[in-house]
PDB file of N, CA and C in Angstrom:
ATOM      1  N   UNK A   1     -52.708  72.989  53.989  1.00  0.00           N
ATOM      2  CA  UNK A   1     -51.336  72.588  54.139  1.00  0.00           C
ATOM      3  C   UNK A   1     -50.406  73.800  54.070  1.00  0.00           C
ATOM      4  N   UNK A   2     -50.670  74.888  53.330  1.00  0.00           N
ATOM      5  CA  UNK A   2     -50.165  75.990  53.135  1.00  0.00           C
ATOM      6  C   UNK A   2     -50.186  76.820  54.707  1.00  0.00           C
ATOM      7  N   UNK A   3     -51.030  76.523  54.967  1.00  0.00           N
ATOM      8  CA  UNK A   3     -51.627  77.294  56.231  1.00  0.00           C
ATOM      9  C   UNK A   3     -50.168  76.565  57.475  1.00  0.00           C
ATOM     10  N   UNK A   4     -50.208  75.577  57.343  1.00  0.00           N
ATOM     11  CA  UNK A   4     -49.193  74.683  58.745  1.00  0.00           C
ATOM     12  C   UNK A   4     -48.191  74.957  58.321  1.00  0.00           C
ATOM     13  N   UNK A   5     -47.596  75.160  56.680  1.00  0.00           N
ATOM     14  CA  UNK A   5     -46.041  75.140  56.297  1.00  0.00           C
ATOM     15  C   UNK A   5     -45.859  76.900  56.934  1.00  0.00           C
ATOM     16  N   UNK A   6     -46.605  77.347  56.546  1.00  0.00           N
ATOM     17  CA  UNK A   6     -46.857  79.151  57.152  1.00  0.00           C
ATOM     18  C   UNK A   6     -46.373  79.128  58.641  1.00  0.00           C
ATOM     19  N   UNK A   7     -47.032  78.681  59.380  1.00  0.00           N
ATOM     20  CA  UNK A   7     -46.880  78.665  60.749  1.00  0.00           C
ATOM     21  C   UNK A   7     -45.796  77.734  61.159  1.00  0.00           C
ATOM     22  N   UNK A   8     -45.570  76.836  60.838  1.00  0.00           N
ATOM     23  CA  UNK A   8     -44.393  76.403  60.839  1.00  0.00           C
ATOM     24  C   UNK A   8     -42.761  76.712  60.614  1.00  0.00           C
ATOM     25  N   UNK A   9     -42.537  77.461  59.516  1.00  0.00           N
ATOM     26  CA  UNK A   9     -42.140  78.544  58.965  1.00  0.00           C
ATOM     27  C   UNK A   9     -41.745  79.846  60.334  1.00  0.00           C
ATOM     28  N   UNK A  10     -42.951  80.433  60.459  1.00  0.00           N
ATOM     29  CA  UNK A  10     -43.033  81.308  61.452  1.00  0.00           C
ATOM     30  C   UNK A  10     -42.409  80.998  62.962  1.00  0.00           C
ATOM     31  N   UNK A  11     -42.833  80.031  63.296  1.00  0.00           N
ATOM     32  CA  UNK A  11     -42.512  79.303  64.712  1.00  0.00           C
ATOM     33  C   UNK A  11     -41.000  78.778  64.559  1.00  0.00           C
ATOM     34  N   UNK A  12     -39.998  78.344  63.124  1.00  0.00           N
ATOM     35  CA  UNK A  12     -38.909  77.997  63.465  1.00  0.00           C
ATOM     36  C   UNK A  12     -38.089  79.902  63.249  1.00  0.00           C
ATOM     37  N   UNK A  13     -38.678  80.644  63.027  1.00  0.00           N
ATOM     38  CA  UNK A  13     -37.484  81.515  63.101  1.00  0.00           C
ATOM     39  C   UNK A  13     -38.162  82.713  64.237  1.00  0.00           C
ATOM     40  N   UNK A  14     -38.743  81.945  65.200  1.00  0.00           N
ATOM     41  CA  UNK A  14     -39.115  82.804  66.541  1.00  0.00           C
ATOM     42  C   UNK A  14     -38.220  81.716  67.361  1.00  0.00           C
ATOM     43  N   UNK A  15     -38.123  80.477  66.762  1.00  0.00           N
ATOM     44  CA  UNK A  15     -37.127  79.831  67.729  1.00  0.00           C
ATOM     45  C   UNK A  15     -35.608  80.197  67.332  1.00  0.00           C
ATOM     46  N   UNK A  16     -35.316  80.389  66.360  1.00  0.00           N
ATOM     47  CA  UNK A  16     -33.873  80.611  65.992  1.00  0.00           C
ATOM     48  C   UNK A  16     -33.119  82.062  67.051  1.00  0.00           C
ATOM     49  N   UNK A  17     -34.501  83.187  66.661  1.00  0.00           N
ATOM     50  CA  UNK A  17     -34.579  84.141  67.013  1.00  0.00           C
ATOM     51  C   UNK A  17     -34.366  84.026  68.422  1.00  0.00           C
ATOM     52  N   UNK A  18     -34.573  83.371  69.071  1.00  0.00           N
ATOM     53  CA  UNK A  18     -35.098  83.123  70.500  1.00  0.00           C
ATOM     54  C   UNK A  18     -33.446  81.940  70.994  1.00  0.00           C
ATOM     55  N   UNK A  19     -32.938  81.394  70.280  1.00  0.00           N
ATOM     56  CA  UNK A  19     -32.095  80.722  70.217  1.00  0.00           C
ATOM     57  C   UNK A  19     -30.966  81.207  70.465  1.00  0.00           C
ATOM     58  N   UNK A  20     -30.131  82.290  69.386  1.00  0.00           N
ATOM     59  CA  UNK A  20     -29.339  82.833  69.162  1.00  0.00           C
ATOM     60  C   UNK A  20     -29.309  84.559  70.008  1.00  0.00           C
ATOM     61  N   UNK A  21     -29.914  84.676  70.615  1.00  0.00           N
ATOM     62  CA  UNK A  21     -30.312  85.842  71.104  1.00  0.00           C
ATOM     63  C   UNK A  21     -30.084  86.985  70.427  1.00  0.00           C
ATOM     64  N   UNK A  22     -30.675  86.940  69.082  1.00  0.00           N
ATOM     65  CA  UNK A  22     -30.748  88.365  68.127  1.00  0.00           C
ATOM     66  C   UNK A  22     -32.010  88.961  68.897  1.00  0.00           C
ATOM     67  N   UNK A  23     -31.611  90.504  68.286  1.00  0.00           N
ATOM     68  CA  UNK A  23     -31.904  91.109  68.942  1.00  0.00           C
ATOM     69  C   UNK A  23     -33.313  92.007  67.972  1.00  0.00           C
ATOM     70  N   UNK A  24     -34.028  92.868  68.587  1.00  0.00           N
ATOM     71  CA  UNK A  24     -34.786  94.270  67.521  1.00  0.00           C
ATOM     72  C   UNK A  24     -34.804  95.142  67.818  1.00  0.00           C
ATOM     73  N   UNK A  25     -33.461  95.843  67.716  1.00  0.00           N
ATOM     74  CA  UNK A  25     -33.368  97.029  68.458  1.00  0.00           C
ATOM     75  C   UNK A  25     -32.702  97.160  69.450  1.00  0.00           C
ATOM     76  N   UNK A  26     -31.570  96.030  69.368  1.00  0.00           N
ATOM     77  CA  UNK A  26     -30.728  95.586  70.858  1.00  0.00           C
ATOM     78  C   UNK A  26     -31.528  95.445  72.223  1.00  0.00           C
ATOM     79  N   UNK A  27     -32.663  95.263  71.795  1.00  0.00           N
ATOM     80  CA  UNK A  27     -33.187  94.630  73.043  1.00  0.00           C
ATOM     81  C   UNK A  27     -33.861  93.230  72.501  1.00  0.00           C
ATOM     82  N   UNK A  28     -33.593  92.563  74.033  1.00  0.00           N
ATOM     83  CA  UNK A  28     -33.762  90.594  73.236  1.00  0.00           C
ATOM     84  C   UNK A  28     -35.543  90.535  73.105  1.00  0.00           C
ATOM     85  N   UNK A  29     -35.871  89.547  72.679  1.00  0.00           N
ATOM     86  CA  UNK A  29     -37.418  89.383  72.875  1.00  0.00           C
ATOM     87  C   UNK A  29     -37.663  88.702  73.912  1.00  0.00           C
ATOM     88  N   UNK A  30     -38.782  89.323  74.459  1.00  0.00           N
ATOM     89  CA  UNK A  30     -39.505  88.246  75.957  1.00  0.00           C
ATOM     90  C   UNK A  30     -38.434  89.572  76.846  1.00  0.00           C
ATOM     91  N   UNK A  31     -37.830  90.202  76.906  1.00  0.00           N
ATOM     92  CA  UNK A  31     -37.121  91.470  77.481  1.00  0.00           C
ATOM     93  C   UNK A  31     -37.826  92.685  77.195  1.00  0.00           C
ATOM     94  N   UNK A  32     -38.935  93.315  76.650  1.00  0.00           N
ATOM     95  CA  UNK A  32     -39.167  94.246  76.546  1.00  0.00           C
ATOM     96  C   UNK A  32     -39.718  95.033  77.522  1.00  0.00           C
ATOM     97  N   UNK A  33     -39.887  96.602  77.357  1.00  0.00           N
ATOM     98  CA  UNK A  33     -40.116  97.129  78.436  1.00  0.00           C
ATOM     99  C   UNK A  33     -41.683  96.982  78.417  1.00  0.00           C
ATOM    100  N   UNK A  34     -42.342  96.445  79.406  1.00  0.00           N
ATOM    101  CA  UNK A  34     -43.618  96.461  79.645  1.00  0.00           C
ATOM    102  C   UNK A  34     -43.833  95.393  80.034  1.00  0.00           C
ATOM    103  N   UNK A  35     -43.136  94.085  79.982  1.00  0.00           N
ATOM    104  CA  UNK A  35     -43.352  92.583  80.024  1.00  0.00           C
ATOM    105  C   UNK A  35     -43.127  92.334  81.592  1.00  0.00           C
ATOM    106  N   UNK A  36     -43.468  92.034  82.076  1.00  0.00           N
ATOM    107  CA  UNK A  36     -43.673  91.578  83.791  1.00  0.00           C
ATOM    108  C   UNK A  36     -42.990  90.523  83.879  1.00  0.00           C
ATOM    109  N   UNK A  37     -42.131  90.457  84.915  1.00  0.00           N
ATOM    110  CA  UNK A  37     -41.316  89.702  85.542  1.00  0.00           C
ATOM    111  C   UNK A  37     -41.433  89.646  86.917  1.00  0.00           C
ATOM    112  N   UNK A  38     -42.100  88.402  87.657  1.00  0.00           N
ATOM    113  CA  UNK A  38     -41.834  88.636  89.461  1.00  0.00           C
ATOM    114  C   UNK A  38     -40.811  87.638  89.718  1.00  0.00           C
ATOM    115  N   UNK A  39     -39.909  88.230  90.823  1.00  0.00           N
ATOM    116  CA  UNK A  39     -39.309  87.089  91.157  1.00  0.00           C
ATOM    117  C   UNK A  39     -39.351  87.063  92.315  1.00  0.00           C
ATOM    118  N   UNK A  40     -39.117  86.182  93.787  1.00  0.00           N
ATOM    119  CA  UNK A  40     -39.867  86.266  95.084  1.00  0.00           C
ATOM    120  C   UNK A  40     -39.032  85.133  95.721  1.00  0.00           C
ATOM    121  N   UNK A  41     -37.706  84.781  96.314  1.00  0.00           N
ATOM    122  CA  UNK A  41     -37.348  83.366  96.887  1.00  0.00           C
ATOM    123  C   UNK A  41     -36.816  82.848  95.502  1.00  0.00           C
ATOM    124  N   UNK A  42     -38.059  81.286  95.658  1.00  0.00           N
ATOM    125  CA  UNK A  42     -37.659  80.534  94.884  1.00  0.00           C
ATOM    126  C   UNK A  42     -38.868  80.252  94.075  1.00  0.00           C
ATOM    127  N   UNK A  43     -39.737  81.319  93.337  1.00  0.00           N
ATOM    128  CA  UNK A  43     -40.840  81.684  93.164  1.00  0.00           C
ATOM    129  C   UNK A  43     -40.509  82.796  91.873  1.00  0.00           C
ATOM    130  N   UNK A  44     -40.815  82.535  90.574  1.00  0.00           N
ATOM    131  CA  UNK A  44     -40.654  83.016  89.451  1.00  0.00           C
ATOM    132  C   UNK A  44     -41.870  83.154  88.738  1.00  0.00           C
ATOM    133  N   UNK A  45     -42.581  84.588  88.413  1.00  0.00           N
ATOM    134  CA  UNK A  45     -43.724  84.194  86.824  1.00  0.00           C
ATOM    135  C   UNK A  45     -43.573  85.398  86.148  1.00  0.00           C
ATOM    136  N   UNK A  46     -43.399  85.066  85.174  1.00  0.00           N
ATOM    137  CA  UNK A  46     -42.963  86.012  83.813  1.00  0.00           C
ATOM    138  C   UNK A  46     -44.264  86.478  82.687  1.00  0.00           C
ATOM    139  N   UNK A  47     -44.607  87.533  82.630  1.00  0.00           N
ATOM    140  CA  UNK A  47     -45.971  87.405  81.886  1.00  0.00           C
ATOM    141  C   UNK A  47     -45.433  88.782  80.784  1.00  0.00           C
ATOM    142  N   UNK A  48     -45.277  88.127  79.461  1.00  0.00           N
ATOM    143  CA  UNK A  48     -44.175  88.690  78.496  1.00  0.00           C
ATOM    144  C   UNK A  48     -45.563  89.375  77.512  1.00  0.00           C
ATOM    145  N   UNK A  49     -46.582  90.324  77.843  1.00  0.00           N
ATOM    146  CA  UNK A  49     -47.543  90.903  77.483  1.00  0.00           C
ATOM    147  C   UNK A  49     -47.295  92.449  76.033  1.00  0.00           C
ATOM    148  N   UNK A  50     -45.901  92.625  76.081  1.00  0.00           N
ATOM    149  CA  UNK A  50     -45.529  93.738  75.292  1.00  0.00           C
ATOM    150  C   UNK A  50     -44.778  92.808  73.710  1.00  0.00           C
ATOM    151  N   UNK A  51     -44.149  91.831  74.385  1.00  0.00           N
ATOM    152  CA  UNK A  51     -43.674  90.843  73.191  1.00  0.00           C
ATOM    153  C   UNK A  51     -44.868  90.009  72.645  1.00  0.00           C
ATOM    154  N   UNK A  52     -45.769  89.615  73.530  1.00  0.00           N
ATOM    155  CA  UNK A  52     -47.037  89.012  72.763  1.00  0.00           C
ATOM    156  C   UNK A  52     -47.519  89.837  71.958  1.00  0.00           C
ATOM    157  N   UNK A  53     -48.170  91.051  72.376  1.00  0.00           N
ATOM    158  CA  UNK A  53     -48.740  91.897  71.772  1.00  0.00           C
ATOM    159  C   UNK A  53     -47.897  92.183  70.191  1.00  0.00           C
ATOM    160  N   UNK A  54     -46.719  92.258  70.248  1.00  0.00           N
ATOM    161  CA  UNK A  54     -45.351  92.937  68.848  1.00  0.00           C
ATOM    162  C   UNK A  54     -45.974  91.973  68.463  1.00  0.00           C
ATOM    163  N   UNK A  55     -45.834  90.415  68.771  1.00  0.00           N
ATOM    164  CA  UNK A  55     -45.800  89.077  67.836  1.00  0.00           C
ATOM    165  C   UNK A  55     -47.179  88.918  67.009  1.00  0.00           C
ATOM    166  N   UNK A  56     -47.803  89.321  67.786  1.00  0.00           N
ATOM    167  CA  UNK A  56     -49.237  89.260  67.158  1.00  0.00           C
ATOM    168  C   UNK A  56     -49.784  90.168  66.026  1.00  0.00           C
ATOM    169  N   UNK A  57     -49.502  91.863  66.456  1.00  0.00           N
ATOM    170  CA  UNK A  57     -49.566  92.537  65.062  1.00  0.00           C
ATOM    171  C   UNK A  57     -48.319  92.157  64.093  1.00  0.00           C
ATOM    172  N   UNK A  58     -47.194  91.369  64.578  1.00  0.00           N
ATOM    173  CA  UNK A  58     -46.550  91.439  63.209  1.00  0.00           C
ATOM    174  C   UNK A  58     -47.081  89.881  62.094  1.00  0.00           C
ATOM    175  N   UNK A  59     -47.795  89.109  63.365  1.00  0.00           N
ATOM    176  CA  UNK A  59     -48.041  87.719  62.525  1.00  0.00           C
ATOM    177  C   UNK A  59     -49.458  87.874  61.999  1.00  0.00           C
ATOM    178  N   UNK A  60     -49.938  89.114  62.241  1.00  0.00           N
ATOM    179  CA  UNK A  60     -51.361  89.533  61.655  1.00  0.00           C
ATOM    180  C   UNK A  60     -51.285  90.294  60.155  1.00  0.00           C
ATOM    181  N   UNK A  61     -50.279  90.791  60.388  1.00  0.00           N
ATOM    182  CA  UNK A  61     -49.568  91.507  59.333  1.00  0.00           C
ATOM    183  C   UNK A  61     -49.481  90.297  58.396  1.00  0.00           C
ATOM    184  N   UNK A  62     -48.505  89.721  58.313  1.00  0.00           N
ATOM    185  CA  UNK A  62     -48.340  88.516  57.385  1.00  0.00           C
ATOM    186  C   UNK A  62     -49.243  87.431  56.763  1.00  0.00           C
ATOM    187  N   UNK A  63     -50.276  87.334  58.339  1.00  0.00           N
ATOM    188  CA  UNK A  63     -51.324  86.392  57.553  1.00  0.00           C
ATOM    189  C   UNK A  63     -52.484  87.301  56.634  1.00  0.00           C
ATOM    190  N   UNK A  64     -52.149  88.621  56.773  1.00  0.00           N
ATOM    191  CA  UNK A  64     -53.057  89.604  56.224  1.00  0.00           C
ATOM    192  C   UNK A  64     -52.718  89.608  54.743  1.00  0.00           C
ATOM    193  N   UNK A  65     -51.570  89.501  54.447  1.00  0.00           N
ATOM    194  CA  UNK A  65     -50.674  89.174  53.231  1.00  0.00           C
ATOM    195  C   UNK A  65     -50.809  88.195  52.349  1.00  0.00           C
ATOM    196  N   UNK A  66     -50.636  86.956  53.475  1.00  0.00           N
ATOM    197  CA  UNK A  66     -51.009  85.697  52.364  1.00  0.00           C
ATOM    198  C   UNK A  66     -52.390  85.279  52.567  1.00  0.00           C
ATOM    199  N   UNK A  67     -53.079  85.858  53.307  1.00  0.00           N
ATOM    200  CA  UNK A  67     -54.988  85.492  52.473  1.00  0.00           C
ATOM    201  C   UNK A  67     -55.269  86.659  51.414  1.00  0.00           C
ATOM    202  N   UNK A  68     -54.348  87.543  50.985  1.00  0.00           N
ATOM    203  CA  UNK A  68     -54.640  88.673  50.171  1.00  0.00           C
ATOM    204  C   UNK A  68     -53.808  87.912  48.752  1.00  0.00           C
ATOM    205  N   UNK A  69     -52.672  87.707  49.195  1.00  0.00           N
ATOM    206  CA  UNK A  69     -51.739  86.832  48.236  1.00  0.00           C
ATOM    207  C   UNK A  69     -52.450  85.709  47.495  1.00  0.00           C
ATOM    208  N   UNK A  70     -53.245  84.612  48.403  1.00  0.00           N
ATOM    209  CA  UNK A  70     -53.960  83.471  48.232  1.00  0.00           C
ATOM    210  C   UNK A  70     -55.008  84.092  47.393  1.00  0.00           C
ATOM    211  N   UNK A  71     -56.363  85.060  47.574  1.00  0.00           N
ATOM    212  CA  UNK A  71     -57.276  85.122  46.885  1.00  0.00           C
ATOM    213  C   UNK A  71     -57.215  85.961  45.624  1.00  0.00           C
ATOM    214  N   UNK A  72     -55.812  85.918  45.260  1.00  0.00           N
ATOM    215  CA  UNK A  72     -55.961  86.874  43.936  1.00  0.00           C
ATOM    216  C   UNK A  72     -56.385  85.527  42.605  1.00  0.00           C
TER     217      UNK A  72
END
């Protein structure tokens, strides 16, 4: 249960984040430089590979924390 309130937790302030358009570094997220954007007509795909990548070492980071936190 700890585990869903965690991620839950996590997922409402990537939406807030994502909401309010704060920024890290004055640049927005899903905007970073490396993230692919085609656009073509009426023909759009966005493949946001530099913001996945941030999101992932920083939510690795954290869960690295609380299974270290948890097994003391």
């Amino acid at each position: 249960m700890i585990f869903g309130l965690v991620l839950l937790l996590i997922g409402g302030v990537i939406y807030i984040i994502a909401r309010f358009g704060l920024t890290l570094d004055k640049i927005p997220l899903g905007q970073l430089p490396g993230d692919i954007r085609i656009e073509r007509g009426n023909f759009s795909c966005f493949f946001p590979i530099v913001t996945s990548i941030l999101l992932s070492i920083i939510l690795t980071i954290i869960l690295n924390l609380v299974v270290r936190f948890l097994n003391r």
